[in-house]
Protein backbone atom coordinates (compact mmCIF):
# COMPACT_ATOMS: atom_id res chain seq x y z
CA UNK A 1 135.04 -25.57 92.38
CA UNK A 2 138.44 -24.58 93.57
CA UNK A 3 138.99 -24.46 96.99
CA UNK A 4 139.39 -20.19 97.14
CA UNK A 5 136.15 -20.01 95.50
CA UNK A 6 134.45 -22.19 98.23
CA UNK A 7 135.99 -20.25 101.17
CA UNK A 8 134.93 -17.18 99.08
CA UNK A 9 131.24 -18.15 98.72
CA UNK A 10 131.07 -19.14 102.63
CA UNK A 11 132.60 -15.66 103.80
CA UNK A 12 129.42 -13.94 101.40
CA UNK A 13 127.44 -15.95 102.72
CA UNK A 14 128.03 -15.28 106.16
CA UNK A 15 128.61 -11.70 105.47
CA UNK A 16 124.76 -11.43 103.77
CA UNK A 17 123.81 -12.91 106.91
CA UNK A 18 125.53 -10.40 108.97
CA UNK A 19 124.34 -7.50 106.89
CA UNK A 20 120.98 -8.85 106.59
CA UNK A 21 121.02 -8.89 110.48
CA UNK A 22 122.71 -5.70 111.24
CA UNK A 23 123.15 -3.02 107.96
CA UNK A 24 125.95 -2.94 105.11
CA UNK A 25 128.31 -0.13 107.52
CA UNK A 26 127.89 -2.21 110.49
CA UNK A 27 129.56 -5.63 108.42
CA UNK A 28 133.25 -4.52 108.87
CA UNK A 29 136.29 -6.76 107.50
CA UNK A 30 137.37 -7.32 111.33
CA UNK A 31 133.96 -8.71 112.41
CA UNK A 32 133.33 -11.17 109.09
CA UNK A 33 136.90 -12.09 109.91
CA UNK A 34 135.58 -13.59 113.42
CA UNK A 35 132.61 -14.96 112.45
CA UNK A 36 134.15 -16.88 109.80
CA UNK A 37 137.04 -17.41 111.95
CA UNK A 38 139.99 -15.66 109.48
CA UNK A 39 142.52 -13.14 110.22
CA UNK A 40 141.47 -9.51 108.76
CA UNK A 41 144.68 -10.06 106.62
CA UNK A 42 143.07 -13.06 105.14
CA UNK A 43 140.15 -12.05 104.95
CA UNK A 44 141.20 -8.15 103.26
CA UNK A 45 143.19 -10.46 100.66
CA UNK A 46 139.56 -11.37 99.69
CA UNK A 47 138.11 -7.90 98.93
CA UNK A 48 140.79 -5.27 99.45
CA UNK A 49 138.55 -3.03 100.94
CA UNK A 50 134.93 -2.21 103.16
CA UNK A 51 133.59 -0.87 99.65
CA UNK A 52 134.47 -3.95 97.86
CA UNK A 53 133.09 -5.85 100.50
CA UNK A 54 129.90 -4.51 100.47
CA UNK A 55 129.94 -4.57 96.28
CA UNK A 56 130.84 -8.47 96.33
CA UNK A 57 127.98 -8.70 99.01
CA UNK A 58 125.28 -7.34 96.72
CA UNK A 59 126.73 -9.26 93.64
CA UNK A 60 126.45 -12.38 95.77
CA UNK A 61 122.51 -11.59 96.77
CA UNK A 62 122.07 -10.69 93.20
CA UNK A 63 122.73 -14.26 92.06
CA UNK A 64 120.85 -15.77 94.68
CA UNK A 65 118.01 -13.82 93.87
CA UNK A 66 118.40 -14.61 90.21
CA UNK A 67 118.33 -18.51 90.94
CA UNK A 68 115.19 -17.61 94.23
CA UNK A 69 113.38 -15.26 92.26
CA UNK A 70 113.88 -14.87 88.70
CA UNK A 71 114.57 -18.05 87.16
CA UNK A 72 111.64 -20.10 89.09
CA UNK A 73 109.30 -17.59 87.64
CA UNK A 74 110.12 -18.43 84.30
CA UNK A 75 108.78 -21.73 84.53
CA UNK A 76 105.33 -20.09 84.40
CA UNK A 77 103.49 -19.21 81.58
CA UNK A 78 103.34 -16.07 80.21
CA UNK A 79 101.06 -13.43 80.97
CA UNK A 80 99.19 -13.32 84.33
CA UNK A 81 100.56 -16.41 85.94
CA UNK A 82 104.02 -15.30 85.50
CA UNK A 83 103.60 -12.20 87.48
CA UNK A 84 101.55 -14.09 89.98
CA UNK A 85 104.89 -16.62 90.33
CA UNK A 86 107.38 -13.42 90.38
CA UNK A 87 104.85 -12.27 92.92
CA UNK A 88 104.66 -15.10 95.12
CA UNK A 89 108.65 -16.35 94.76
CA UNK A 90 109.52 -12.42 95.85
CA UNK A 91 107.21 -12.50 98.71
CA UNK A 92 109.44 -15.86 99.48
CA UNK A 93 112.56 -14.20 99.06
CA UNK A 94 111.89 -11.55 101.65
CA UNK A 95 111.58 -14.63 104.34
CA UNK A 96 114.45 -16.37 103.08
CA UNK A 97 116.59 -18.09 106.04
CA UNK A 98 119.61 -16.94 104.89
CA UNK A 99 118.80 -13.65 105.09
CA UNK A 100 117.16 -13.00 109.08
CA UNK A 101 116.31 -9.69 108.68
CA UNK A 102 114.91 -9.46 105.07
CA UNK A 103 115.79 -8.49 101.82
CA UNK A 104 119.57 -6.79 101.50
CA UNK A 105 118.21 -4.91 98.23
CA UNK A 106 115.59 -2.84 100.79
CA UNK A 107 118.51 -2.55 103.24
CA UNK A 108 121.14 -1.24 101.07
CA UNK A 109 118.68 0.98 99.70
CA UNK A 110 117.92 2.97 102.86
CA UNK A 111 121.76 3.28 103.87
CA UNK A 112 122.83 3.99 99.73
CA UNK A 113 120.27 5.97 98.23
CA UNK A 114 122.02 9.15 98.78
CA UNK A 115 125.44 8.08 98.94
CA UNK A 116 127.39 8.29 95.68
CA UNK A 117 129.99 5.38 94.84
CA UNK A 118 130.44 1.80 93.18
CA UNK A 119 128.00 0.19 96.07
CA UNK A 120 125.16 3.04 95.19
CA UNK A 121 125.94 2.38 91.22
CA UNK A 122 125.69 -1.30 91.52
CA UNK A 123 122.13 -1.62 93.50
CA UNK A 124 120.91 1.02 91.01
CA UNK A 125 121.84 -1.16 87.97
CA UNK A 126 120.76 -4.14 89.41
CA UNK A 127 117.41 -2.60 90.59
CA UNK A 128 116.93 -0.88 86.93
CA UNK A 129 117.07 -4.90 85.74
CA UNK A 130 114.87 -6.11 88.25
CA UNK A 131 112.16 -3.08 87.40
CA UNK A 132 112.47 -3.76 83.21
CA UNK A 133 111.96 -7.53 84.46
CA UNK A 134 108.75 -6.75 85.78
CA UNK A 135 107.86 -4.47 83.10
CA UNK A 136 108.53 -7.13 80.33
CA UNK A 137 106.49 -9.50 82.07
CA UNK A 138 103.65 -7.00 81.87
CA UNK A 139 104.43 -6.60 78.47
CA UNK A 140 104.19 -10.21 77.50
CA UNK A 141 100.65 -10.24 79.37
CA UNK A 142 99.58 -7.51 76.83
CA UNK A 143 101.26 -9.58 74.03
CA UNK A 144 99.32 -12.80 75.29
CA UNK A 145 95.89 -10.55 75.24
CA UNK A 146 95.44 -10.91 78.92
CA UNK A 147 96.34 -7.20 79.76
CA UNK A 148 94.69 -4.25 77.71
CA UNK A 149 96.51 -3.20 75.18
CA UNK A 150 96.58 0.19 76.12
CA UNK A 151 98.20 -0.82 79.53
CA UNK A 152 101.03 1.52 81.01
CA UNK A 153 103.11 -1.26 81.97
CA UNK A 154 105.70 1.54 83.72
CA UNK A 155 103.03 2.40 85.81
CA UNK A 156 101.89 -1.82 86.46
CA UNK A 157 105.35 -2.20 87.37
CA UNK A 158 105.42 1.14 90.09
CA UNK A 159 102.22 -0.34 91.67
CA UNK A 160 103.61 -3.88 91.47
CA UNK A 161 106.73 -3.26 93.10
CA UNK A 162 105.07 -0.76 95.70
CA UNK A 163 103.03 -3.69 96.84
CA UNK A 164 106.47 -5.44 98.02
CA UNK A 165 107.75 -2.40 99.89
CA UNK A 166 104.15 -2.29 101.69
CA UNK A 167 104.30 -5.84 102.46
CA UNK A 168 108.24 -5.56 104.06
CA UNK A 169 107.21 -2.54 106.14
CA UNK A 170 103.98 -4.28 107.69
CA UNK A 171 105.46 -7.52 108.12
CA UNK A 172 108.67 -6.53 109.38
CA UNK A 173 108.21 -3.57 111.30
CA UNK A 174 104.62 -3.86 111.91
CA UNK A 175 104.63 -7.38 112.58
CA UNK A 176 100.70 -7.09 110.37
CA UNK A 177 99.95 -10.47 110.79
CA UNK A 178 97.56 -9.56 108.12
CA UNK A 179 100.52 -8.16 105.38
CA UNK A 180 100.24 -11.24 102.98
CA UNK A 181 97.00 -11.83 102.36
CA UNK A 182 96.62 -7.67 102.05
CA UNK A 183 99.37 -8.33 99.73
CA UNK A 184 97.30 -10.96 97.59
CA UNK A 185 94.04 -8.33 97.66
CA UNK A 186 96.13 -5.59 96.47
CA UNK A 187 97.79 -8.10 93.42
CA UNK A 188 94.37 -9.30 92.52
CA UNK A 189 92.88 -5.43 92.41
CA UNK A 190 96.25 -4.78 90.53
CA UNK A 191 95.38 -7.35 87.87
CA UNK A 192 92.03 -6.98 88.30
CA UNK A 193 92.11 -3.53 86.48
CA UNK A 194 95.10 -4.58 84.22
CA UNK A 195 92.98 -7.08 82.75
CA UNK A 196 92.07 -7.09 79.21
């Protein structure tokens, strides 16, 4: 890895955990540039721009969620214990260290959703992937014979993915010491009725 690439990958990773902690308008090039102790000249010759910034930020949690998330639940076999793995390795990702104040995806869609431009275009593209993910894993489960056949896996994949915004509200702001295992009741009802 050359060394620009390294210094790169350590200003997005401080820079996820400044966003994570504090919002994608409140990361500004002057205050990454202190807390990865750069000039803002040094650090603008990185991303040219705020907007780029925040771009190269999601990018970056993209591929960590890809190597968290994604890939891990591969290892399981299809059907039902695959979307119990995506399940369980998302629920992870929302308490990841490196990210203090939970998932960036959830944060940058409260401050982007109705704010047109390449940061708003990105998170909708990579969210569109993330949904058809799920959806395809629902799919297989039908292909496998453990989900009817006459499953609306569009609909599986609304409730599925509702169940993780539930759980990040009531943990987070509710502080529901109760939010994962209401998580787990709400998966197995989920499945439950999915269920060939």
């Amino acid at each position: 890895m050359k060394r620009s690439d390294k210094t790169r990958g350590t200003i997005l990773d401080e820079a996820i955990y400044i966003a994570s902690k504090t919002g994608f308008e409140a990361l500004t090039i002057g205050k990454l540039a202190s807390a990865v102790g750069m000039s803002k000249s040094g650090l603008f010759a990185h991303f040219n721009s705020k907007e780029q910034l925040q771009v190269d930020v999601l990018k970056a949690v993209a591929k960590k969620f890809a190597d968290k998330v994604i890939t891990p639940s591969l290892k399981a076999a299809r059907g039902e214990p695959r979307i119990r793995a995506i399940a369980k390795n998302w629920l992870a990702w929302t308490n990841a260290k490196f990210m203090p104040g939970g998932c960036l995806f959830l944060t940058a869609t409260v401050e982007f959703d109705d704010k047109p431009g390449p940061v708003r275009d990105f998170l909708v593209s990579n969210q569109k992937l993330w949904i058809h993910f799920i959806a395809q894993a629902a799919a297989l489960a039908v292909e496998e014979g453990q989900f009817r056949k006459e499953l609306d896996t569009e609909q599986f994949t609304y409730e599925f993915h509702s169940i993780y915004q539930s759980y990040h509200y009531a943990s987070r702001l509710l502080n529901d010491p109760q939010a994962e295992s209401r998580v787990w009741n709400m998966l197995d009802k989920l499945l439950e009725n999915a269920r060939a």
